[in-house]
Protein backbone atom coordinates (compact mmCIF):
# COMPACT_ATOMS: atom_id res chain seq x y z
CA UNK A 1 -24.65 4.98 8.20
CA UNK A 2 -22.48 2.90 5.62
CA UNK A 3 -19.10 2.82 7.78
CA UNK A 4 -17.46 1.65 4.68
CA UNK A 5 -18.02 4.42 2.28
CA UNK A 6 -16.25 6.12 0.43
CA UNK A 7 -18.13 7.90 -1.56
CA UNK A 8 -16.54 11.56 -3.05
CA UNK A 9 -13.13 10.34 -1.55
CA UNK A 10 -10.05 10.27 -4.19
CA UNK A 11 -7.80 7.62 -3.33
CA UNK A 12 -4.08 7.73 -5.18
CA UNK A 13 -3.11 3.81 -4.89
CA UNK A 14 0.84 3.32 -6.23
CA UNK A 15 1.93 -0.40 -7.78
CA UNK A 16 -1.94 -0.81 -8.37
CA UNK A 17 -1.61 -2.62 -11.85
CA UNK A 18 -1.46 -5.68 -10.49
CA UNK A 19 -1.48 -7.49 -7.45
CA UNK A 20 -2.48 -6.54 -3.68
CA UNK A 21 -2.64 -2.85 -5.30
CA UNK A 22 -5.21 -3.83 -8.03
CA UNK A 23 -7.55 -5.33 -5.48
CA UNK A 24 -7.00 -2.11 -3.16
CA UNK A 25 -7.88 0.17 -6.29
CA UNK A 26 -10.90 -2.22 -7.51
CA UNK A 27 -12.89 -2.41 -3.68
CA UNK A 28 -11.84 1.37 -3.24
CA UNK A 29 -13.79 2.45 -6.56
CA UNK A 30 -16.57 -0.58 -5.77
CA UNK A 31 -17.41 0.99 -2.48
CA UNK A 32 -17.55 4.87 -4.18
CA UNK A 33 -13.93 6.23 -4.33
CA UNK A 34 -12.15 8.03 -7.34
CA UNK A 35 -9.36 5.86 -8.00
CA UNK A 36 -5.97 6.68 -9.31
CA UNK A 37 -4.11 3.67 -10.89
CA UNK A 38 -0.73 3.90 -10.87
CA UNK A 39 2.53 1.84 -11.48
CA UNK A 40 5.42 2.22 -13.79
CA UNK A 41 4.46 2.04 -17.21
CA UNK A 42 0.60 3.82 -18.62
CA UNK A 43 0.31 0.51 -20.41
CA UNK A 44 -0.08 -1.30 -17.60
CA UNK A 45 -2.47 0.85 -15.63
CA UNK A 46 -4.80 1.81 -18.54
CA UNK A 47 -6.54 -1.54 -18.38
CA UNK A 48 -7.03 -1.36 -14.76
CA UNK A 49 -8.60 2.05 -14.80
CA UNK A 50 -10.66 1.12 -18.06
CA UNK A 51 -11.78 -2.44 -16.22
CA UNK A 52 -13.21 -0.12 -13.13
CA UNK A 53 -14.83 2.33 -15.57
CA UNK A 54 -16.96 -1.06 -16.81
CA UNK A 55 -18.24 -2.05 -14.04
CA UNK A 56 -19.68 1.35 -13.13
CA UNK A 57 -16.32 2.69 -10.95
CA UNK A 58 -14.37 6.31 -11.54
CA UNK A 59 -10.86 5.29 -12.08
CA UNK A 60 -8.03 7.05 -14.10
CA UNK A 61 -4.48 6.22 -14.88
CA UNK A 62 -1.29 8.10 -14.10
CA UNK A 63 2.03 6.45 -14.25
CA UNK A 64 4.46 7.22 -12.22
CA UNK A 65 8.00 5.48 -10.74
CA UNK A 66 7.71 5.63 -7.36
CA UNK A 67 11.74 5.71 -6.85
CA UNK A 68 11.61 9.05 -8.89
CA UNK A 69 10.16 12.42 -6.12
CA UNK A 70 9.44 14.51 -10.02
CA UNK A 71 7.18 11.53 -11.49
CA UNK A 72 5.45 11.25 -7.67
CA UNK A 73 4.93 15.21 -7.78
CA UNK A 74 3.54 14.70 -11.07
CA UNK A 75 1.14 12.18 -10.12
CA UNK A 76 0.12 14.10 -7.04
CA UNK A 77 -0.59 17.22 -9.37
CA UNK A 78 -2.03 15.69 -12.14
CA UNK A 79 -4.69 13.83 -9.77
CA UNK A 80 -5.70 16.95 -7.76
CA UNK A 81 -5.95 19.07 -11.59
CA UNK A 82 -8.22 15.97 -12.69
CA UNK A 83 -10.13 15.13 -9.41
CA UNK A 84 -9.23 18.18 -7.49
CA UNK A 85 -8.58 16.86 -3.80
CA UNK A 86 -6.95 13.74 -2.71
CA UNK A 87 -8.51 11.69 0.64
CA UNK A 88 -6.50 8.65 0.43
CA UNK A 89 -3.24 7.62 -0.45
CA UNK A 90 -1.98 3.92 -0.62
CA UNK A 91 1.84 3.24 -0.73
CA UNK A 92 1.79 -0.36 -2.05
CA UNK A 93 4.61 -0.17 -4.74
CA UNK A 94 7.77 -1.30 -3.39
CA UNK A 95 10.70 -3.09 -4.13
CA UNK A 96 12.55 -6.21 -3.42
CA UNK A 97 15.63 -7.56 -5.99
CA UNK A 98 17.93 -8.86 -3.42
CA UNK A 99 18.04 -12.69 -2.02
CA UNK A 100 20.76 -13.46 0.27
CA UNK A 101 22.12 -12.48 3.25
CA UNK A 102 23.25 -8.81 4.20
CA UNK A 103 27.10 -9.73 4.00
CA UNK A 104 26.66 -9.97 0.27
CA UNK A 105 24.31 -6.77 -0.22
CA UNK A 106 25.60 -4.15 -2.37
CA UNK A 107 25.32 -0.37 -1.58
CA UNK A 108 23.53 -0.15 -5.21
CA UNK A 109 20.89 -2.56 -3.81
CA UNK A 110 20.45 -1.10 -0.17
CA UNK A 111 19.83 1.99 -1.59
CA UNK A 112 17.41 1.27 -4.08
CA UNK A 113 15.15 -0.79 -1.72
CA UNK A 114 15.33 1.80 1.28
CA UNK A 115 14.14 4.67 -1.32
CA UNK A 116 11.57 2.76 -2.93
CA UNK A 117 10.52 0.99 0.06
CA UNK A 118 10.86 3.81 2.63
CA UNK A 119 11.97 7.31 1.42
CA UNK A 120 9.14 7.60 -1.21
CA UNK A 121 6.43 6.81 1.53
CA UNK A 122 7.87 9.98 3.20
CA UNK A 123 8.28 11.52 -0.18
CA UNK A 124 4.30 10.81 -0.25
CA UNK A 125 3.54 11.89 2.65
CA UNK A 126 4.99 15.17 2.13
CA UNK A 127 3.21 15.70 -0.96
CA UNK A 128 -0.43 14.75 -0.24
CA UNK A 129 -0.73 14.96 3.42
CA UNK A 130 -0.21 18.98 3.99
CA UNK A 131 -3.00 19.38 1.10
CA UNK A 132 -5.66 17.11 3.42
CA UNK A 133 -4.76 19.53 6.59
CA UNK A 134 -5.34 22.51 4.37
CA UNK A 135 -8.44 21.52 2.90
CA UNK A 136 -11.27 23.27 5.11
CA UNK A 137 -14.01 21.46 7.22
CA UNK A 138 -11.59 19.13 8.73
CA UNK A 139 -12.46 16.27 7.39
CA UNK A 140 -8.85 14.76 7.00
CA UNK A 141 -7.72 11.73 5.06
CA UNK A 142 -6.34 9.00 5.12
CA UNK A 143 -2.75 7.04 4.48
CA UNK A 144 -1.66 3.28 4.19
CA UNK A 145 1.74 2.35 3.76
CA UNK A 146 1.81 -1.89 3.02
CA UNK A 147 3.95 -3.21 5.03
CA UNK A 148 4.51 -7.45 5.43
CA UNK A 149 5.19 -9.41 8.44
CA UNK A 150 8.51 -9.69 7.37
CA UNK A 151 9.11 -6.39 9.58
CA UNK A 152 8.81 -8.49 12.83
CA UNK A 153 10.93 -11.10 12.05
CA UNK A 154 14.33 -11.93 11.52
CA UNK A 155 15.77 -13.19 8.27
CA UNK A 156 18.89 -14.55 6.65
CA UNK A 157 17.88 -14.30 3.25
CA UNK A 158 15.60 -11.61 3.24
CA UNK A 159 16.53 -9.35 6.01
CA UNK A 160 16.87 -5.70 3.54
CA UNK A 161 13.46 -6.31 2.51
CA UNK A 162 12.44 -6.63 6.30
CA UNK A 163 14.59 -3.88 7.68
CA UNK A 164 12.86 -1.94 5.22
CA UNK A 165 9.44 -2.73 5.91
CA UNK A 166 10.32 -2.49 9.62
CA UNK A 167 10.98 1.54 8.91
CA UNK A 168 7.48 1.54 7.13
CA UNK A 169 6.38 0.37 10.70
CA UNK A 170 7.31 3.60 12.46
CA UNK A 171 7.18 5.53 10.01
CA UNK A 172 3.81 5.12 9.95
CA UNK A 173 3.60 5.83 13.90
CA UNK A 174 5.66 9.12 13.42
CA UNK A 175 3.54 10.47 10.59
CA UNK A 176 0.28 9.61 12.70
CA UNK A 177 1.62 11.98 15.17
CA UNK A 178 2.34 14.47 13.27
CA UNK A 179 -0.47 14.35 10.90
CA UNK A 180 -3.32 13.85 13.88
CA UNK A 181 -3.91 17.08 14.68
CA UNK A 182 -5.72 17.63 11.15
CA UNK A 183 -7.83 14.71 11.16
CA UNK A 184 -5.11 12.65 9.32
CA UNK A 185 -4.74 8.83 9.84
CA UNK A 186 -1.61 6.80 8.78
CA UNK A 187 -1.80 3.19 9.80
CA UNK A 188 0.16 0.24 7.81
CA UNK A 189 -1.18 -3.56 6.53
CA UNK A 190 1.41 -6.39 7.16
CA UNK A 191 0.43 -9.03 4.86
CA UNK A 192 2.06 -12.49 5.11
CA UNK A 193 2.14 -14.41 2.05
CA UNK A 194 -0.42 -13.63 -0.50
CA UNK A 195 -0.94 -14.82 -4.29
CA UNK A 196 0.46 -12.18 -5.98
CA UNK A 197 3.65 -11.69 -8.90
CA UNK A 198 5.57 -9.94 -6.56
CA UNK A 199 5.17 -13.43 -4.04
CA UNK A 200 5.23 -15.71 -6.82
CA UNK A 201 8.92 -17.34 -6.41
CA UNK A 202 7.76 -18.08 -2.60
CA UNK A 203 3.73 -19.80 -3.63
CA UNK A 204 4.83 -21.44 -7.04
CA UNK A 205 7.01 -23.55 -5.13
CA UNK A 206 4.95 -26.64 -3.82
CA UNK A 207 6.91 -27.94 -1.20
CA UNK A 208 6.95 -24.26 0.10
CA UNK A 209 3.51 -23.46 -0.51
CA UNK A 210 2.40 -26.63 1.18
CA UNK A 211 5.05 -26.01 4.28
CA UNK A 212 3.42 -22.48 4.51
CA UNK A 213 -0.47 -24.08 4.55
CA UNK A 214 0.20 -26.00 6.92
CA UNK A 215 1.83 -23.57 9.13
CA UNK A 216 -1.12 -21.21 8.69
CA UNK A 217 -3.85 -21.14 11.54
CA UNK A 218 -6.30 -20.74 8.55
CA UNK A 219 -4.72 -23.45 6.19
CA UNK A 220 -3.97 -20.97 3.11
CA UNK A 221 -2.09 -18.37 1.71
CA UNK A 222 -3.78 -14.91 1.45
CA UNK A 223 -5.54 -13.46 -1.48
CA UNK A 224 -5.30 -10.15 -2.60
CA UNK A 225 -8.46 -8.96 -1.80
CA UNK A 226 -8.25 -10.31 1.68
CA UNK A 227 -5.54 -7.24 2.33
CA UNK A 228 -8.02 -4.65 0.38
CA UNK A 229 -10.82 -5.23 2.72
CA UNK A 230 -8.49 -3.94 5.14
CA UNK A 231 -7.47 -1.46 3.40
CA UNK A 232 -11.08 -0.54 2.63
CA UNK A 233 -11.92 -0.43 6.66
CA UNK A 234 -8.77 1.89 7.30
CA UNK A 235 -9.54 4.63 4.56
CA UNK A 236 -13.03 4.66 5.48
CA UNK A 237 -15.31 5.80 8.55
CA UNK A 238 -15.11 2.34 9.85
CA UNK A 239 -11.31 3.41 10.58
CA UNK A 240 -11.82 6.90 12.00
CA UNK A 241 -10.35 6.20 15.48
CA UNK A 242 -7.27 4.33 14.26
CA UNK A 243 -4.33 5.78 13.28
CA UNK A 244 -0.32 4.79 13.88
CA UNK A 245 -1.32 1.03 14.17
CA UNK A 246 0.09 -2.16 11.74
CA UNK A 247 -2.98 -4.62 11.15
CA UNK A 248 -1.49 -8.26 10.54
CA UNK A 249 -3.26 -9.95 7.71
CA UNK A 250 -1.63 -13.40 7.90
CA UNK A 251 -3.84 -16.02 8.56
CA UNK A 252 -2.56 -16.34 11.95
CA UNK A 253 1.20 -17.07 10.79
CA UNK A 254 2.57 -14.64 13.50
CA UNK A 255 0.96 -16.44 16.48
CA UNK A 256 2.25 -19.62 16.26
């Protein structure tokens, strides 16, 4: 038995034009999943999806704005109309436009991170997971909310981005006991700091990036696809007996 595939399995991967997402879509479809790309714009996911398709992957693209419960519905539809089931659902896309400390946050701000960041996990949830339970042969499925191991640790300059990914935490451990009864598994990744747009204020800087290297057990920041193979494990057999956990993928930041 191949614990890792995923063969027949349609995964629904959001923010997946770029980044830790792209890598989660590409080893997805490399190891047999249906992949749906999906991030804001079409433009942006169409090359993803087409890049896939060359190398022998199924991959489509539906955009969507994760902030917006219509254009997640849509996605949600227009997947199971093209693909007819979804197995898998990743909920990378999130957002993060506030430095500072929490004195200074607007209401404006709050609110936008806590819906993209936390609401329209839930607003996922509800969409695709009650469509897994109902599908017969109890089989289940499979969700991953990203997370970062900035829930489980204080800041003063990033602390709504944390609280936020904090709530992905348990959310994840609430939805795996509700969901568990059908064979459902919801488990998050917390990455620490990995090459990607969305981190690139934090590695582009080389005193930082250097401070950071050497504070890491393994001497590096992460890569994209080191948080995919994860991801890969935890929507596949390999992951059948986990569910409501948070896997650090840090390079051994969070012991020291």
């Amino acid at each position: 038995m191949n614990l890792f595939d995923l063969s027949g399995k349609v995964a629904i991967i959001t923010g997946s034009s770029r980044g830790i997402g792209r890598a989660i879509a590409e080893q997805m479809a490399a190891h047999g999943a249906r992949v749906v790309i999906s991030s804001r714009k079409q433009d942006a996911c169409e090359p993803v999806a087409a890049a896939i398709r060359a190398r022998g992957g199924q991959a489509i693209a539906i955009a969507a704005n994760i902030g917006d419960k219509q254009q997640l519905t849509d996605l949600v539809n227009k997947t199971v109309a093209a693909w007819g089931r979804i197995d898998v659902v990743v909920s990378n896309a999130a957002s993060n436009p506030y430095y500072g400390p929490l004195s200074g946050m607007g209401d404006e701000v709050f609110e936008k991170v806590m819906n993209n960041n936390v609401r329209a996990s839930i607003w996922l949830a509800n969409l695709v997971l009650p469509g897994i339970a109902q599908r017969s042969g109890g089989e289940g499925g499979a969700m991953i909310i990203v997370s970062s191991i900035a829930a489980f640790k204080g800041s003063a300059t990033l602390g709504l981005y944390a609280l936020s990914k904090a709530a992905d935490v348990q959310l994840a451990r609430n939805l795996a006991l509700e969901w568990g009864k059908h064979n459902i598994r919801v488990n998050c990744i917390a990455p620490g700091l990995v090459r990607t747009d969305f981190a690139k204020a934090l590695w582009e800087n080389a005193a930082l990036l250097k401070d950071t290297e050497a504070r890491t057990p393994l001497r590096r920041i992460g890569e994209p696809e080191d948080i995919a193979g994860v991801a890969v494990m935890l929507a596949s057999r390999a992951g059948a007996w986990l569910t409501g956990q948070t896997i650090v993928v840090d390079g051994g930041v969070t012991t020291v």
